[in-house]
Protein backbone atom coordinates (compact mmCIF):
# COMPACT_ATOMS: atom_id res chain seq x y z
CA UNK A 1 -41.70 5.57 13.67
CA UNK A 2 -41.77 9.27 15.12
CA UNK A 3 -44.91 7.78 17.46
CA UNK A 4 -42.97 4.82 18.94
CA UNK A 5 -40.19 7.36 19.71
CA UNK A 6 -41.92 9.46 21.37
CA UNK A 7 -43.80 6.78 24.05
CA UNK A 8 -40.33 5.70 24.03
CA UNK A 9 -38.98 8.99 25.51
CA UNK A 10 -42.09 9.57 27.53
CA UNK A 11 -41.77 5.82 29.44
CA UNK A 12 -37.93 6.77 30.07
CA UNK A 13 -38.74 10.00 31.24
CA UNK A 14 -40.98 7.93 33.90
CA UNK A 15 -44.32 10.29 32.77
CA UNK A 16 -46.09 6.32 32.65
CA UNK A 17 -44.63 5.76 36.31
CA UNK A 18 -47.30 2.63 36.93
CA UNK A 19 -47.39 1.41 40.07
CA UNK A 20 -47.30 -3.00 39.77
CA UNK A 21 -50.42 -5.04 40.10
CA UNK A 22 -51.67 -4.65 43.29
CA UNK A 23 -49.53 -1.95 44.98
CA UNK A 24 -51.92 1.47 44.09
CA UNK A 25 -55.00 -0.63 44.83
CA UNK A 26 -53.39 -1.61 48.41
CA UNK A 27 -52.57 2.47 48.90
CA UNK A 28 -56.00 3.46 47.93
CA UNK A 29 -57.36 0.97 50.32
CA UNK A 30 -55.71 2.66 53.31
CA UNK A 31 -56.09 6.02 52.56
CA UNK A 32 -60.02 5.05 52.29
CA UNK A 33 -59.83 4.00 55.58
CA UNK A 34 -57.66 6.87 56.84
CA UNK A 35 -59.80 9.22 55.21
CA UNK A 36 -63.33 8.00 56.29
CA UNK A 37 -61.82 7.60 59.78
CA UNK A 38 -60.86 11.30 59.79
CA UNK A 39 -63.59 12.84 58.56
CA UNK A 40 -65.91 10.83 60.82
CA UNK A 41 -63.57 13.05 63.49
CA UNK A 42 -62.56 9.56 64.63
CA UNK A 43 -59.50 10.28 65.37
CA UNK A 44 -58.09 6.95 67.00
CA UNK A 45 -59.55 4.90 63.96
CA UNK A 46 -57.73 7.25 61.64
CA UNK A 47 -54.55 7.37 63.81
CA UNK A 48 -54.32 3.30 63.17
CA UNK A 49 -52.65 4.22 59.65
CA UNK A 50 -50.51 7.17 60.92
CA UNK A 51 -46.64 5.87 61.18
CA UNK A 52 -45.83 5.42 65.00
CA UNK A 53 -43.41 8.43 65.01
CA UNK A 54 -45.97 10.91 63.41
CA UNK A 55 -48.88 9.84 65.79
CA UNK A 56 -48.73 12.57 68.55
CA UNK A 57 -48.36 15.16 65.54
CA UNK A 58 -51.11 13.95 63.94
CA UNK A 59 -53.12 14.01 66.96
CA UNK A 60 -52.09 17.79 67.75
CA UNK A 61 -52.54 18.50 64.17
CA UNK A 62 -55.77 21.20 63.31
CA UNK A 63 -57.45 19.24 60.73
CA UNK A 64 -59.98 20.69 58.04
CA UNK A 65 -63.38 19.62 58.78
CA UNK A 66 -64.80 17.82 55.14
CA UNK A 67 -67.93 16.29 54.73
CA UNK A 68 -66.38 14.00 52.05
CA UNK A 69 -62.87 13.01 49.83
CA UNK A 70 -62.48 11.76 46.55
CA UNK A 71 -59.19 10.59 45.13
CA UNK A 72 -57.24 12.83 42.90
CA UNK A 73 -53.98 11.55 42.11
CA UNK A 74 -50.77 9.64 43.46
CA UNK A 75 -46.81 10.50 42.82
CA UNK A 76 -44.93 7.70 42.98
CA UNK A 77 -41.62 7.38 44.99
CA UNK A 78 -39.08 5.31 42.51
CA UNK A 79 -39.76 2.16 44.21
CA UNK A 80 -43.19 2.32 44.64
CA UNK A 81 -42.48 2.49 48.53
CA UNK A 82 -43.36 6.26 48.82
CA UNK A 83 -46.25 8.01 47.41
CA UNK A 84 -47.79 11.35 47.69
CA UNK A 85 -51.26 10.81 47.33
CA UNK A 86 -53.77 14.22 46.61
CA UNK A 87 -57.31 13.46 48.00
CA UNK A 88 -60.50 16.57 47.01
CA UNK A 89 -62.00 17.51 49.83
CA UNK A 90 -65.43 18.87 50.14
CA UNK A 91 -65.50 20.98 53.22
CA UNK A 92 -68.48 20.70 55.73
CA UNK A 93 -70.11 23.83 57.04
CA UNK A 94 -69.59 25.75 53.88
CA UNK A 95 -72.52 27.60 52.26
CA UNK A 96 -71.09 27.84 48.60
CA UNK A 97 -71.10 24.98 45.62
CA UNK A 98 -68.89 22.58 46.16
CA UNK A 99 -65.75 22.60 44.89
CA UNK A 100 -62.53 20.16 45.11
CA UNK A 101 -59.62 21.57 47.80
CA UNK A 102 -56.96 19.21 47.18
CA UNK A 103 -55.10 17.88 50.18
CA UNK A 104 -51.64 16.06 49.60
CA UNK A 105 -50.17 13.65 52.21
CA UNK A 106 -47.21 11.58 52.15
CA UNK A 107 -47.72 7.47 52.39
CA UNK A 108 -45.02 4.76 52.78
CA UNK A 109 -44.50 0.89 53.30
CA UNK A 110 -44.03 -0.20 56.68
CA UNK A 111 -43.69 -3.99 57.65
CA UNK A 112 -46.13 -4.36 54.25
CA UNK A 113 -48.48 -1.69 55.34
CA UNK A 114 -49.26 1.86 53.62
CA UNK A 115 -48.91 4.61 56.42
CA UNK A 116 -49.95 8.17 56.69
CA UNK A 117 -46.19 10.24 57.56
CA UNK A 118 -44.86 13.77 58.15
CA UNK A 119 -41.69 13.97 55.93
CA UNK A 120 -38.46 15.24 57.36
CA UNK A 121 -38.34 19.20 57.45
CA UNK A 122 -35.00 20.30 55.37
């Protein structure tokens, strides 16, 4: 009894916030292809999943150079239209052991699309 309780509390408390079929596989898609894009220094591929209004901040934006990403974890908004999405990056050009920097960005739906954006500064 104390067991089904406690999931209880823990699904209210939204700490099993799953995404529905479909939707994290779609955002893990695109941030693939963002990802590769970037790190190939391809910046116009990459730009392709940047919203329209972030593009020329993107583009001005110093990026790390990393020789490779792996995913780390997604945040999602309360209706699964918003997600911040951590990616490891392995940085190129570094002479030590690798070891995971995380990088967070901010992802949304747009006309059915995931896209790379800057959120609003408070």
């Amino acid at each position: 009894m104390l067991s089904c309780l406690t999931v209880s509390l823990l699904v209210a408390q939204g700490l099993f916030h799953q995404a529905p079929p479909g939707v994290e596989d779609a955002l893990r898609e695109r941030v693939k292809k963002f990802y590769e894009a970037d790190i190939a220094g391809k910046k116009e591929d990459a730009v392709k999943f940047v919203t329209a209004s972030d593009r020329d901040g993107y583009r001005k934006a110093d990026r790390r150079t990393a020789k490779s990403f792996e995913w780390n974890q997604v945040t999602w908004g309360e209706d699964f239209k918003t997600a911040k999405v951590v990616v490891n990056l392995a940085l190129s050009g570094v002479d030590a052991p690798p070891f995971p920097l995380p990088e967070a960005s901010n992802w949304r739906l747009e006309k059915g699309e995931w896209v790379w954006y800057l959120p609003p500064r408070k």
